[in-house]
C-alpha atoms as a PDB file:
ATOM      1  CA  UNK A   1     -41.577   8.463  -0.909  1.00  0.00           C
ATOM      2  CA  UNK A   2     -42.626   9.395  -4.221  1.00  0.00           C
ATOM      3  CA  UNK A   3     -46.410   8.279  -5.323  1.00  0.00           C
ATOM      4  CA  UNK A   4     -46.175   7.308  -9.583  1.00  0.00           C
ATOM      5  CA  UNK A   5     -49.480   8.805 -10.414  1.00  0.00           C
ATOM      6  CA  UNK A   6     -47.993  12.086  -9.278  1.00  0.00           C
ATOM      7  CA  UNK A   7     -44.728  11.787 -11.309  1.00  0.00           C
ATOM      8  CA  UNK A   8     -46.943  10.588 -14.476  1.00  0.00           C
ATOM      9  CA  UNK A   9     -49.310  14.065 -13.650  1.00  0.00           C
ATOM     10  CA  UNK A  10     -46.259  16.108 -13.395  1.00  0.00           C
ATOM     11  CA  UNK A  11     -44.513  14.828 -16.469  1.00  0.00           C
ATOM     12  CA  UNK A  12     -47.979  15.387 -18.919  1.00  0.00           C
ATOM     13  CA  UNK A  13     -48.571  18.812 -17.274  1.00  0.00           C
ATOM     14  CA  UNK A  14     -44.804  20.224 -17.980  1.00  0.00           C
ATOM     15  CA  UNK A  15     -44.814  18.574 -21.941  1.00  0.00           C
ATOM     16  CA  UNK A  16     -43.877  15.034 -22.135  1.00  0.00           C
ATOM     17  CA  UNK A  17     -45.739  12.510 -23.646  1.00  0.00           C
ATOM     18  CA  UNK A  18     -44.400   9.706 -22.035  1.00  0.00           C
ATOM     19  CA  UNK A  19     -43.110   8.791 -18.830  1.00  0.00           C
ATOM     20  CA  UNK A  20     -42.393   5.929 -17.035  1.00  0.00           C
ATOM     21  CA  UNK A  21     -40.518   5.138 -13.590  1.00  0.00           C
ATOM     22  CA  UNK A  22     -37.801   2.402 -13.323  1.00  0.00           C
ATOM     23  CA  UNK A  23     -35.814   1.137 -10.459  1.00  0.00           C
ATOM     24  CA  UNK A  24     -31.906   2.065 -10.655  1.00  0.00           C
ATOM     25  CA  UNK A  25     -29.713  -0.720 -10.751  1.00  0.00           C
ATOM     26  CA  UNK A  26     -25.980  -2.050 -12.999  1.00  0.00           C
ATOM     27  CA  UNK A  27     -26.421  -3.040 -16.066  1.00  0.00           C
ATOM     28  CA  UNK A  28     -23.884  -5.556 -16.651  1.00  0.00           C
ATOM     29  CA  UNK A  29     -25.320  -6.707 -19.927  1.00  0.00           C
ATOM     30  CA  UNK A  30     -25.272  -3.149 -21.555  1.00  0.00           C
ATOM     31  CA  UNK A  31     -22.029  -2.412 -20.407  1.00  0.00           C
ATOM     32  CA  UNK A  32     -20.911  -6.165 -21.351  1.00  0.00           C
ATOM     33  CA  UNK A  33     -22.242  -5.747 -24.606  1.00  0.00           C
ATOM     34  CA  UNK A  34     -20.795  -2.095 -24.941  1.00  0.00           C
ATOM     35  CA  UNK A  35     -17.412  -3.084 -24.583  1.00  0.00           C
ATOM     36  CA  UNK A  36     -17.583  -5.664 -27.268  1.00  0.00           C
ATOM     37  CA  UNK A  37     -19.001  -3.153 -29.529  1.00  0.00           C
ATOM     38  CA  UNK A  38     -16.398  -0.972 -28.834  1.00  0.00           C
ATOM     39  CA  UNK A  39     -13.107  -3.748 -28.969  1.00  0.00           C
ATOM     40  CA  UNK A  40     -14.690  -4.569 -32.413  1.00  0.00           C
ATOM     41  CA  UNK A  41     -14.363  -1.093 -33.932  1.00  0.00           C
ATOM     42  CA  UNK A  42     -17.469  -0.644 -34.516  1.00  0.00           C
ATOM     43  CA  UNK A  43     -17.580   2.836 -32.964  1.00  0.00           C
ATOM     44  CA  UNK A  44     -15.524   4.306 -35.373  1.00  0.00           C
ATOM     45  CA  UNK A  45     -14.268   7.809 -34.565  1.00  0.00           C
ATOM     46  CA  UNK A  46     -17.015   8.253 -31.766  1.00  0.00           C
ATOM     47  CA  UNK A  47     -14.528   8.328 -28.974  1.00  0.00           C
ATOM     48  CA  UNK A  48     -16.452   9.136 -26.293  1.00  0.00           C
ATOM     49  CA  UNK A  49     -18.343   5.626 -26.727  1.00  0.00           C
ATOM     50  CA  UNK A  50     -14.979   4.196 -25.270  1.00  0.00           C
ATOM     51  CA  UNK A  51     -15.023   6.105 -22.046  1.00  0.00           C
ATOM     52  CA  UNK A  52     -17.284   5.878 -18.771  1.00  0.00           C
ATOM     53  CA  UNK A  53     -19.017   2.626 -19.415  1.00  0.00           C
ATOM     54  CA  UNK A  54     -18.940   1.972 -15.720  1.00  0.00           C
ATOM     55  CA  UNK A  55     -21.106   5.104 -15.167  1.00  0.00           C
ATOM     56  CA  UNK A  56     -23.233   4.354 -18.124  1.00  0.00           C
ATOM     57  CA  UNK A  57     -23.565   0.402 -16.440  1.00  0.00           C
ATOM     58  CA  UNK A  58     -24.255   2.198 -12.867  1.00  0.00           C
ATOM     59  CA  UNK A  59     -25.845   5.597 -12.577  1.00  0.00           C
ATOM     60  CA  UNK A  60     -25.561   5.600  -8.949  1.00  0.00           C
ATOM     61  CA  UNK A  61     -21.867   6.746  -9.833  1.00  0.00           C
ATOM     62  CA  UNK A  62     -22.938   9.666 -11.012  1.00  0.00           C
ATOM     63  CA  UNK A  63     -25.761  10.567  -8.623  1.00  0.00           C
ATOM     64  CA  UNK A  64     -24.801   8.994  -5.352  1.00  0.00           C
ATOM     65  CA  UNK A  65     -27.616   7.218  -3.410  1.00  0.00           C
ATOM     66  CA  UNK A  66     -29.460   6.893  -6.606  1.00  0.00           C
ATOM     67  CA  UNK A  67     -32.717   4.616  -6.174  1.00  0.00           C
ATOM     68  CA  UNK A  68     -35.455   5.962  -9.597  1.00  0.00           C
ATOM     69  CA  UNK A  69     -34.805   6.710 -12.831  1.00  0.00           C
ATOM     70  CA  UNK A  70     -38.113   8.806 -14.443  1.00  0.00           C
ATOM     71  CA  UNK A  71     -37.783   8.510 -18.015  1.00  0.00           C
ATOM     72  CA  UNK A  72     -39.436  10.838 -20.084  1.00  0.00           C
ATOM     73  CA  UNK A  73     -40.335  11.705 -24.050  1.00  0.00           C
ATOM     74  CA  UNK A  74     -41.636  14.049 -26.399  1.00  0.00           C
ATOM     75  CA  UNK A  75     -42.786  12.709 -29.762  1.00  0.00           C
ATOM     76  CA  UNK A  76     -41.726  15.112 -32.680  1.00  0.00           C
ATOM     77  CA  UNK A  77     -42.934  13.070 -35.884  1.00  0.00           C
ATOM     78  CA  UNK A  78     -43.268  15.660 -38.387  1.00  0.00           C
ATOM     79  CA  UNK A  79     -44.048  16.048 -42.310  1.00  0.00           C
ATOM     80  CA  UNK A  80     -40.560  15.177 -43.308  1.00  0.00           C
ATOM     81  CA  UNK A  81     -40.407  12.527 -41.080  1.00  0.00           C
ATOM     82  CA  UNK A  82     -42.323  10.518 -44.240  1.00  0.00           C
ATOM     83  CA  UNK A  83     -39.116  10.640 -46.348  1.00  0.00           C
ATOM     84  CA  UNK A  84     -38.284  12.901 -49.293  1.00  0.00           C
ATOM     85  CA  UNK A  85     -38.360  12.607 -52.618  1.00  0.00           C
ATOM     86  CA  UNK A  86     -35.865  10.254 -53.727  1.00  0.00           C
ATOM     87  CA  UNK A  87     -33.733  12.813 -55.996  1.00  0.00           C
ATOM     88  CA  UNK A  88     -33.637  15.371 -52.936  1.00  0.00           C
ATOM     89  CA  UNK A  89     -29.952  16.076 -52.072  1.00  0.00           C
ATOM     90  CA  UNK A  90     -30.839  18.182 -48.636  1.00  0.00           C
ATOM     91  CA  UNK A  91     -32.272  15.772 -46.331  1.00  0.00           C
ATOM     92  CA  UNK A  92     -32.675  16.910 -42.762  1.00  0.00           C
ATOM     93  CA  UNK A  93     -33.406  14.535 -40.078  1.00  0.00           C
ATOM     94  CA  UNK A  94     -36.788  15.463 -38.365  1.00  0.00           C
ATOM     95  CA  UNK A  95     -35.363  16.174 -34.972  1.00  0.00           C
ATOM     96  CA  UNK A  96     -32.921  18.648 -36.423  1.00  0.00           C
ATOM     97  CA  UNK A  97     -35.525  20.835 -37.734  1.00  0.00           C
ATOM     98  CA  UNK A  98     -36.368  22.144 -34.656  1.00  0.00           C
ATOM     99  CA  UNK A  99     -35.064  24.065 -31.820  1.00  0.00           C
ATOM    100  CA  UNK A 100     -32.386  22.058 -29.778  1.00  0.00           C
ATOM    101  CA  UNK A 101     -33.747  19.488 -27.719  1.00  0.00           C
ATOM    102  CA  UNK A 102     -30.934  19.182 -25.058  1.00  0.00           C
ATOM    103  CA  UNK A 103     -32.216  22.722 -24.129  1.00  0.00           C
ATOM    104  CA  UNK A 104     -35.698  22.412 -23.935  1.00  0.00           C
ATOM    105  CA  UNK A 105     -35.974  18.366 -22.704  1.00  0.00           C
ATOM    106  CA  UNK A 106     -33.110  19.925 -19.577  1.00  0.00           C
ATOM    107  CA  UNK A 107     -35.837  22.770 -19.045  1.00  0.00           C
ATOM    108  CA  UNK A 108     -38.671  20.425 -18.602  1.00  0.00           C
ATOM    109  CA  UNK A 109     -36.913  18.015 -16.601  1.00  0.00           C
ATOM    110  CA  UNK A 110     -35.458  20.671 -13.919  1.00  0.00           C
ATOM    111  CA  UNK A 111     -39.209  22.032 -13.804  1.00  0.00           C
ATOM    112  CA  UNK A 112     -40.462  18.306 -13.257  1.00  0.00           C
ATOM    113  CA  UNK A 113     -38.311  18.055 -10.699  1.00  0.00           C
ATOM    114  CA  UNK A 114     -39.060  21.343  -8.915  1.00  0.00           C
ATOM    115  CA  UNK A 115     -43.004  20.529  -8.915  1.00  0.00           C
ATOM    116  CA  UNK A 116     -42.314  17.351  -7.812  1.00  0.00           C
ATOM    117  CA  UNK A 117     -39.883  18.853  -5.048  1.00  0.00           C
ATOM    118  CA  UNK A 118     -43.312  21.613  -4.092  1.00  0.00           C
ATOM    119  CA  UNK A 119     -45.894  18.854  -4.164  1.00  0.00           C
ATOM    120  CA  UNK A 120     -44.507  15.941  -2.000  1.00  0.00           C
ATOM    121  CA  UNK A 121     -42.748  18.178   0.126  1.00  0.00           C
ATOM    122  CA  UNK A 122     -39.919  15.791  -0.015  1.00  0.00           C
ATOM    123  CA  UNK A 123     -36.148  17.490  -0.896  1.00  0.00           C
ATOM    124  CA  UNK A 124     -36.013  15.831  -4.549  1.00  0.00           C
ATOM    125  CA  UNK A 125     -31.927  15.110  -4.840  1.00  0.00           C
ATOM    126  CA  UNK A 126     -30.776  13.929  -8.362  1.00  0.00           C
ATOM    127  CA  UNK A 127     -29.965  15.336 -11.980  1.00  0.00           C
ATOM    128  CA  UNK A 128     -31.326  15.613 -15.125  1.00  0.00           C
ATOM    129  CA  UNK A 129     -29.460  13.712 -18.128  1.00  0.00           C
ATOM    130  CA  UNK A 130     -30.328  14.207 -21.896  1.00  0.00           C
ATOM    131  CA  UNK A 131     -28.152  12.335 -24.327  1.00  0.00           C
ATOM    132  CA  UNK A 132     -24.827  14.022 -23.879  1.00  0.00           C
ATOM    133  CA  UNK A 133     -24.578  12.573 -20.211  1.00  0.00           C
ATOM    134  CA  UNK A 134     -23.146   8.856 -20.323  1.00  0.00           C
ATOM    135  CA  UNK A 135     -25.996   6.844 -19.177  1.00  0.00           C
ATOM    136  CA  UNK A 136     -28.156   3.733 -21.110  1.00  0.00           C
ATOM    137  CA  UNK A 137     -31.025   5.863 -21.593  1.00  0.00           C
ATOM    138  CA  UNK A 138     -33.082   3.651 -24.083  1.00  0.00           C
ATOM    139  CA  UNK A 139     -32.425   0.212 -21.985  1.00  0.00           C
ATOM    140  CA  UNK A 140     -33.629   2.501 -18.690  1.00  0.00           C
ATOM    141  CA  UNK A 141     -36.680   3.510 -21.280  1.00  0.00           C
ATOM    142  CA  UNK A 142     -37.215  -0.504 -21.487  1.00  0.00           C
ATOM    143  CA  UNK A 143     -37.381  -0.858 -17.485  1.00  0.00           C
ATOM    144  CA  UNK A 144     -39.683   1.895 -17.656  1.00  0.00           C
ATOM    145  CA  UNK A 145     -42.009   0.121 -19.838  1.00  0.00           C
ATOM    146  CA  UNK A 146     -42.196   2.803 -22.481  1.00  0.00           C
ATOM    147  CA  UNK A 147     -40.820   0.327 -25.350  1.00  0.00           C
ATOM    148  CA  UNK A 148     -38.240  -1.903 -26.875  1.00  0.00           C
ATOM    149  CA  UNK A 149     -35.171  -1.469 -28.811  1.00  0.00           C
ATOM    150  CA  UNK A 150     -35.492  -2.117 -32.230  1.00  0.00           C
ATOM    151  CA  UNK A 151     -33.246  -3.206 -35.280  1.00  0.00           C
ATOM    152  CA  UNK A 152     -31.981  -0.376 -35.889  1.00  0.00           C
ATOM    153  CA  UNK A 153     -31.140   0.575 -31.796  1.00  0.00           C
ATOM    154  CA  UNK A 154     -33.780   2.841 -31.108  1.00  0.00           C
ATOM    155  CA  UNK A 155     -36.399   2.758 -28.618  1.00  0.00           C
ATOM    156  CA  UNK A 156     -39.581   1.777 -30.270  1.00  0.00           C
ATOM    157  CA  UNK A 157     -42.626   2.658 -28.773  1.00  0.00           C
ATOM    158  CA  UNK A 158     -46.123   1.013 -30.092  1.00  0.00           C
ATOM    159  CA  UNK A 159     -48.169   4.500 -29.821  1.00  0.00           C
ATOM    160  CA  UNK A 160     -44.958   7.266 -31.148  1.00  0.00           C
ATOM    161  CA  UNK A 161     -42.700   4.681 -32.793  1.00  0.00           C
ATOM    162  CA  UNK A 162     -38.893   6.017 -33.229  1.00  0.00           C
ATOM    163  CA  UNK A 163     -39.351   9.417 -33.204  1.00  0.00           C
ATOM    164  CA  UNK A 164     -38.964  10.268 -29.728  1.00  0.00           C
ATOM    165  CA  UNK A 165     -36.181  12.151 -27.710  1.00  0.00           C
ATOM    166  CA  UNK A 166     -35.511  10.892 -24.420  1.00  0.00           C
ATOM    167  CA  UNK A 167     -34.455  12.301 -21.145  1.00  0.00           C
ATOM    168  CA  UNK A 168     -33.918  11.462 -17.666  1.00  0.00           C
ATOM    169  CA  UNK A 169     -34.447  12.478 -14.020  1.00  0.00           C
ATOM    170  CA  UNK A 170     -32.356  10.622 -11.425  1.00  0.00           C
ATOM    171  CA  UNK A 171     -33.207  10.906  -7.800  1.00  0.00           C
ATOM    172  CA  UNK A 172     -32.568   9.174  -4.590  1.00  0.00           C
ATOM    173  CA  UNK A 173     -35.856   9.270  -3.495  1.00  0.00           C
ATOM    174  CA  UNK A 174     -38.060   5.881  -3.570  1.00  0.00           C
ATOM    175  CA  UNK A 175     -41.104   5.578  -6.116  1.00  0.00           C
ATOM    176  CA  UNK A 176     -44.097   3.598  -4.479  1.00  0.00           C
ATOM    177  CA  UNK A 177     -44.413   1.912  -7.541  1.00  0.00           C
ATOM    178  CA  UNK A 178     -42.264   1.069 -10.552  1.00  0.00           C
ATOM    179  CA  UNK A 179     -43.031  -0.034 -14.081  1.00  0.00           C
ATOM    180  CA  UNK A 180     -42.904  -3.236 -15.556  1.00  0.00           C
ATOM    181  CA  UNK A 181     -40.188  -3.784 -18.068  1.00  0.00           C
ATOM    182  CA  UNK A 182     -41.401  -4.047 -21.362  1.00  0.00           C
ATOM    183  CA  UNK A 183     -42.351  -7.498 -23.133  1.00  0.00           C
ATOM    184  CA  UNK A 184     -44.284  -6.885 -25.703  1.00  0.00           C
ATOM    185  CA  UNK A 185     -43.963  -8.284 -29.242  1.00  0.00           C
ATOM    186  CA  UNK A 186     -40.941  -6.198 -30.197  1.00  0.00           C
ATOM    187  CA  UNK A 187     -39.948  -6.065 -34.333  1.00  0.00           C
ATOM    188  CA  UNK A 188     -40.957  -9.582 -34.703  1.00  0.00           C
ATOM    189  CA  UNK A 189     -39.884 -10.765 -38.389  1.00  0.00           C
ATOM    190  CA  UNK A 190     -40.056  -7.324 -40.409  1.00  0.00           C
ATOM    191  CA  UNK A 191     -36.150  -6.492 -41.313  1.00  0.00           C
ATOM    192  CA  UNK A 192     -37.528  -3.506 -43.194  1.00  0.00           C
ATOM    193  CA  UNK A 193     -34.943  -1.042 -41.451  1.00  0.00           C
ATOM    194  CA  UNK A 194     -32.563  -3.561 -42.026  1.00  0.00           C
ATOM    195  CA  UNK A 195     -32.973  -3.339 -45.921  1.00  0.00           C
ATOM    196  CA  UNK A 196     -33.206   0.338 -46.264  1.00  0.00           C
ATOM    197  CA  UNK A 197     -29.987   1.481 -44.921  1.00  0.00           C
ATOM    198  CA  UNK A 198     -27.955   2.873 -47.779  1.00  0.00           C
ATOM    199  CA  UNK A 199     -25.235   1.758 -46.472  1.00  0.00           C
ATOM    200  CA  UNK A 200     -26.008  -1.493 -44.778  1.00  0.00           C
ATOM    201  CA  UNK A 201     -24.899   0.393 -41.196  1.00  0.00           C
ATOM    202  CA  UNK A 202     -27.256  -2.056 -39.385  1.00  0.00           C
ATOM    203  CA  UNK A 203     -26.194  -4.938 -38.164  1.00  0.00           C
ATOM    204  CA  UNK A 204     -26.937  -8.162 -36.776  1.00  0.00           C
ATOM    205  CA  UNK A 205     -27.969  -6.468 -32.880  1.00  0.00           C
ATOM    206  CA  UNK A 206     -25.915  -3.200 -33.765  1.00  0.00           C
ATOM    207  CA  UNK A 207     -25.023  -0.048 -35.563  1.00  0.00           C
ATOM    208  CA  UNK A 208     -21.683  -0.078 -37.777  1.00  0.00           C
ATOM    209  CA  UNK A 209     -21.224   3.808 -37.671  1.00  0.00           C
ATOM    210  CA  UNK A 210     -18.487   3.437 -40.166  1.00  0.00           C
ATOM    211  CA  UNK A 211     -21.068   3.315 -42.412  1.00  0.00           C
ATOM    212  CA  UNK A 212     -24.260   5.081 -40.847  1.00  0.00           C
ATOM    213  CA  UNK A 213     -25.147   8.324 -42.588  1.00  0.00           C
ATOM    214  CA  UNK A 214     -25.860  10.011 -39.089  1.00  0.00           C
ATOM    215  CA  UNK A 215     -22.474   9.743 -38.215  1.00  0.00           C
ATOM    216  CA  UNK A 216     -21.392  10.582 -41.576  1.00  0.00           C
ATOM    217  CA  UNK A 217     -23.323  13.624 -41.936  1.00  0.00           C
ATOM    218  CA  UNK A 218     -22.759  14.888 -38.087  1.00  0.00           C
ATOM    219  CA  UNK A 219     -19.724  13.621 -36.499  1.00  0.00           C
ATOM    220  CA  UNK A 220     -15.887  14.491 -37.666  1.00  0.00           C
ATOM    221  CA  UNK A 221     -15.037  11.807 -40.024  1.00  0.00           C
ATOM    222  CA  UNK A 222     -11.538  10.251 -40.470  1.00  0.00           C
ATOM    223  CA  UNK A 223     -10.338  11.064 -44.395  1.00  0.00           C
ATOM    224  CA  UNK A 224     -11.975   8.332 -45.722  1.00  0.00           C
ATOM    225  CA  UNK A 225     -15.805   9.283 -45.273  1.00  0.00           C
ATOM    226  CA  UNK A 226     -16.902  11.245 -47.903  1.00  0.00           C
ATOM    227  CA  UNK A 227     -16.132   8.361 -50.147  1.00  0.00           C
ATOM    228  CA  UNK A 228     -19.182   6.658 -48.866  1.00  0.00           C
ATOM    229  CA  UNK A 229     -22.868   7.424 -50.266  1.00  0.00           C
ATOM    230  CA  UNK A 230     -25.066  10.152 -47.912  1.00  0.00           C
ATOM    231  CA  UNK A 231     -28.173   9.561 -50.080  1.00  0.00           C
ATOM    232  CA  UNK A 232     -28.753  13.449 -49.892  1.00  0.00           C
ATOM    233  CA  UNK A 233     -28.559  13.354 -46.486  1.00  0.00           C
ATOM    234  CA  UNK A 234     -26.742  16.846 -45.240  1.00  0.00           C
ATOM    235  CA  UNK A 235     -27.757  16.320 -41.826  1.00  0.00           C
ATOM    236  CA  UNK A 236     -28.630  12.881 -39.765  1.00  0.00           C
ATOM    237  CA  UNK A 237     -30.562  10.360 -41.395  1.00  0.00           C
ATOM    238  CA  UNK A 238     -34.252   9.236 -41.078  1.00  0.00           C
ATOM    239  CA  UNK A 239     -33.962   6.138 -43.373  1.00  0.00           C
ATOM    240  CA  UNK A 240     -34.671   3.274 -41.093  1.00  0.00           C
ATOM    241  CA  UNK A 241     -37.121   5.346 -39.174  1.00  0.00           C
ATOM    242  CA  UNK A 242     -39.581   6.501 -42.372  1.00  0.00           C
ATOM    243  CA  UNK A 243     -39.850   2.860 -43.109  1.00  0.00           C
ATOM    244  CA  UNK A 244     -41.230   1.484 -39.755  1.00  0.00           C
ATOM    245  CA  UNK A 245     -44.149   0.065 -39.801  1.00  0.00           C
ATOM    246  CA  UNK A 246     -44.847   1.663 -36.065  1.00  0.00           C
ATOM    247  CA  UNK A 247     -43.778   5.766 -37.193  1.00  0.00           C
ATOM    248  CA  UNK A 248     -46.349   4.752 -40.508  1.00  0.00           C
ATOM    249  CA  UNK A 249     -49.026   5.113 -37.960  1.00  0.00           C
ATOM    250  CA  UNK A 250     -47.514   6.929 -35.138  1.00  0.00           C
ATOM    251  CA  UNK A 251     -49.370  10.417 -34.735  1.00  0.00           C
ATOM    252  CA  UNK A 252     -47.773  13.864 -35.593  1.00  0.00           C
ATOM    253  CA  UNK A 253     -46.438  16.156 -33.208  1.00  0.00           C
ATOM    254  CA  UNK A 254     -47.209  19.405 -32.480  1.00  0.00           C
ATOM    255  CA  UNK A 255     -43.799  20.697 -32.526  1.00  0.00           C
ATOM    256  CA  UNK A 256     -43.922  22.563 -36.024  1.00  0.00           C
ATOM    257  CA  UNK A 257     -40.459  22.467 -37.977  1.00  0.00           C
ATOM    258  CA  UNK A 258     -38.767  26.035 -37.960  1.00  0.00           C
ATOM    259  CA  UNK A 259     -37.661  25.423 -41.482  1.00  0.00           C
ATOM    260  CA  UNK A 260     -38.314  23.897 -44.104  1.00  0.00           C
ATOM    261  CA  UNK A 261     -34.756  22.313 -45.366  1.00  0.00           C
ATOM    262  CA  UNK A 262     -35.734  21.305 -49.028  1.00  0.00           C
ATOM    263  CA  UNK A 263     -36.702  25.592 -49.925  1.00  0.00           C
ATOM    264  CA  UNK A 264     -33.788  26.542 -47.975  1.00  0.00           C
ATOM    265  CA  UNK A 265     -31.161  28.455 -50.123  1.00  0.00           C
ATOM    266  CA  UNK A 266     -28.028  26.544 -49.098  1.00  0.00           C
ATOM    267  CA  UNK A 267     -25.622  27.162 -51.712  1.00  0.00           C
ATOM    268  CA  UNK A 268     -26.329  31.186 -51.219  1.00  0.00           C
ATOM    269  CA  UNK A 269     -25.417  30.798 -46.950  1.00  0.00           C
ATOM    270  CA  UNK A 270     -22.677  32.726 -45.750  1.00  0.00           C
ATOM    271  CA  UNK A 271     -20.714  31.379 -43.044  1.00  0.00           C
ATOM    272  CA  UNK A 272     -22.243  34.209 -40.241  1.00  0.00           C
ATOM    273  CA  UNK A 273     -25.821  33.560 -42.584  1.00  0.00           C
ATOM    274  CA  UNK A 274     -26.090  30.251 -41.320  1.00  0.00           C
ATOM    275  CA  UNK A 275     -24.854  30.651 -37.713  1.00  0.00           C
ATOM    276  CA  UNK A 276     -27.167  33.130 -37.150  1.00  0.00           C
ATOM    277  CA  UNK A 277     -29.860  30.882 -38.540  1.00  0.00           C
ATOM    278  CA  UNK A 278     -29.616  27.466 -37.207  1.00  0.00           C
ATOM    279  CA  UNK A 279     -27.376  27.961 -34.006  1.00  0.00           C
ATOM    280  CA  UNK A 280     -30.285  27.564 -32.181  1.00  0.00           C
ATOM    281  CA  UNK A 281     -30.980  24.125 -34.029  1.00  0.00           C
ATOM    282  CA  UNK A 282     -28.763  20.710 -34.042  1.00  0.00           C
ATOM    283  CA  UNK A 283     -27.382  22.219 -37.538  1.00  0.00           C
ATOM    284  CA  UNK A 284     -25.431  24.185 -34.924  1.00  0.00           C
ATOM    285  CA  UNK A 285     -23.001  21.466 -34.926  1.00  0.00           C
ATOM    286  CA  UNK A 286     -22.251  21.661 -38.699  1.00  0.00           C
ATOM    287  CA  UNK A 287     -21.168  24.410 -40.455  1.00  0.00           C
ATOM    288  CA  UNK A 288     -22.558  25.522 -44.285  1.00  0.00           C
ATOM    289  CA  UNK A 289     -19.387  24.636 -46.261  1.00  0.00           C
ATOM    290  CA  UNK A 290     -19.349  20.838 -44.907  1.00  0.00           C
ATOM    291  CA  UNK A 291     -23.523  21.088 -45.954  1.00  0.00           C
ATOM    292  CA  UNK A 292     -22.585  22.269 -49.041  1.00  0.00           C
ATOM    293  CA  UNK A 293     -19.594  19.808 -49.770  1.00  0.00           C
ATOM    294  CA  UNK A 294     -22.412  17.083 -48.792  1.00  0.00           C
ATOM    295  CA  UNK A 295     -25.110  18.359 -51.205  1.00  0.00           C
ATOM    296  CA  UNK A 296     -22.230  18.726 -53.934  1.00  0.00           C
ATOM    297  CA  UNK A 297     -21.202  14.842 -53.693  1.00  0.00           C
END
């Protein structure tokens, strides 16, 4: 059996700043709720939303014998996590100015899970997930007690806000204690995120990625998207987040951006230019002529 306190020690000495432990179980609501959200369109042309929604409901399907979910996160508020100025037409969302998270969350993980493997000389079974993985990562965040989700659908922690990035250990080992599932005030009245989306993506209890910039900006879009505003946004979108009360007073990581996307000479980017500069980044997943037909709109 695994002790908390060590799992908590483990997780702060390999780079998270939060961790919490939760007990695996289905999560008929989510995947209740998922389906709905998916019958009424409002995934747009995120496909993979529509498939594996048992295994996102039941994580034991994917790691057999599953009994604890360790959830961890590293905060990465940064300068432009503020906003920009309001004329800027190359917005960057903060987590893409950095070196790919998948990567280095799956490196900490795996190491989390070695030391925990050396240190309570139990064999340590389970996998590491980090967003690409179908699994309810923010509700699992909520049993863990790190936060709520918010208006806008992200976890919102009272210490780091929104800007956090999430991943997972799942084991089959038992925890001697688990966390309380969060219950604290939540968003409360303020609709703040509400009112700044451009396009009025959020919804009453969801996201309408027709309209969200993220997917906009990120995602293949079906012929019809560029008709819709991207506020300068040429990759992901920070709106709802710069306006939360909670990041206005979260603290600043110390994850420095590798670039700085408002000095970056876009329009001169070859194709090679700007693999060879941001593969290594989320802007890996665009490419500089869809950047440039975004700051061009």
């Amino acid at each position: 059996m695994l002790h908390k306190e060590q799992i908590e020690e483990i997780s702060r000495e390999v780079g998270f700043d939060l961790c919490g432990v939760a007990r695996c179980r289905v999560l008929d609501d989510d995947a209740s709720f998922l389906q709905q959200w998916v019958d009424s369109g409002k995934n747009s042309t995120l496909g993979y939303m529509e498939r594996n929604i048992d295994k996102r409901a039941d994580v034991s399907l994917m790691v057999e014998g599953a009994r604890t979910v360790i959830v961890c996160g590293v905060a990465y508020k940064n300068r432009f996590s503020d906003g920009y100025a309001s004329d800027c037409r190359t917005k960057v969302a903060s987590y893409a100015l950095m070196e790919d998270y998948h990567t280095t969350i799956r490196e900490r993980l795996r190491k989390m899970q070695s030391l925990l493997e050396c240190r309570s000389g139990c064999r340590i079974e389970g996998r590491a997930f980090v967003d690409s993985a179908p699994i309810f990562e923010k509700r699992y965040a909520v049993e863990a007690g790190l936060g709520w989700i918010g208006r806008q659908s992200l976890l919102v922690n009272p210490h780091y806000g929104t800007f956090l990035l999430l991943g997972e250990l799942v084991i089959t080992a038992e925890c001697d204690e688990y966390d309380t599932p969060y219950r604290g005030v939540g968003c409360g009245e303020c609709h703040r995120c509400v009112e700044a989306c451009p396009n009025n993506a959020i919804c009453q209890g969801h996201i309408d990625t027709h309209r969200c910039i993220s997917r906009l900006t990120i995602e293949q879009g079906d012929g019809k998207d560029m008709l819709l505003d991207t506020a300068g946004w040429i990759f992901g979108c920070d709106e709802c987040q710069t306006i939360c009360p909670y990041n206005r007073q979260a603290p600043y990581s110390t994850i420095e951006p590798s670039f700085d996307p408002v000095t970056v000479a876009w329009e001169e980017l070859s194709s090679d230019e700007f693999a060879k500069q941001f593969k290594a980044t989320p802007l890996g997943r665009s490419s500089i002529e869809r950047i440039i037909q975004l700051i061009q709109k």
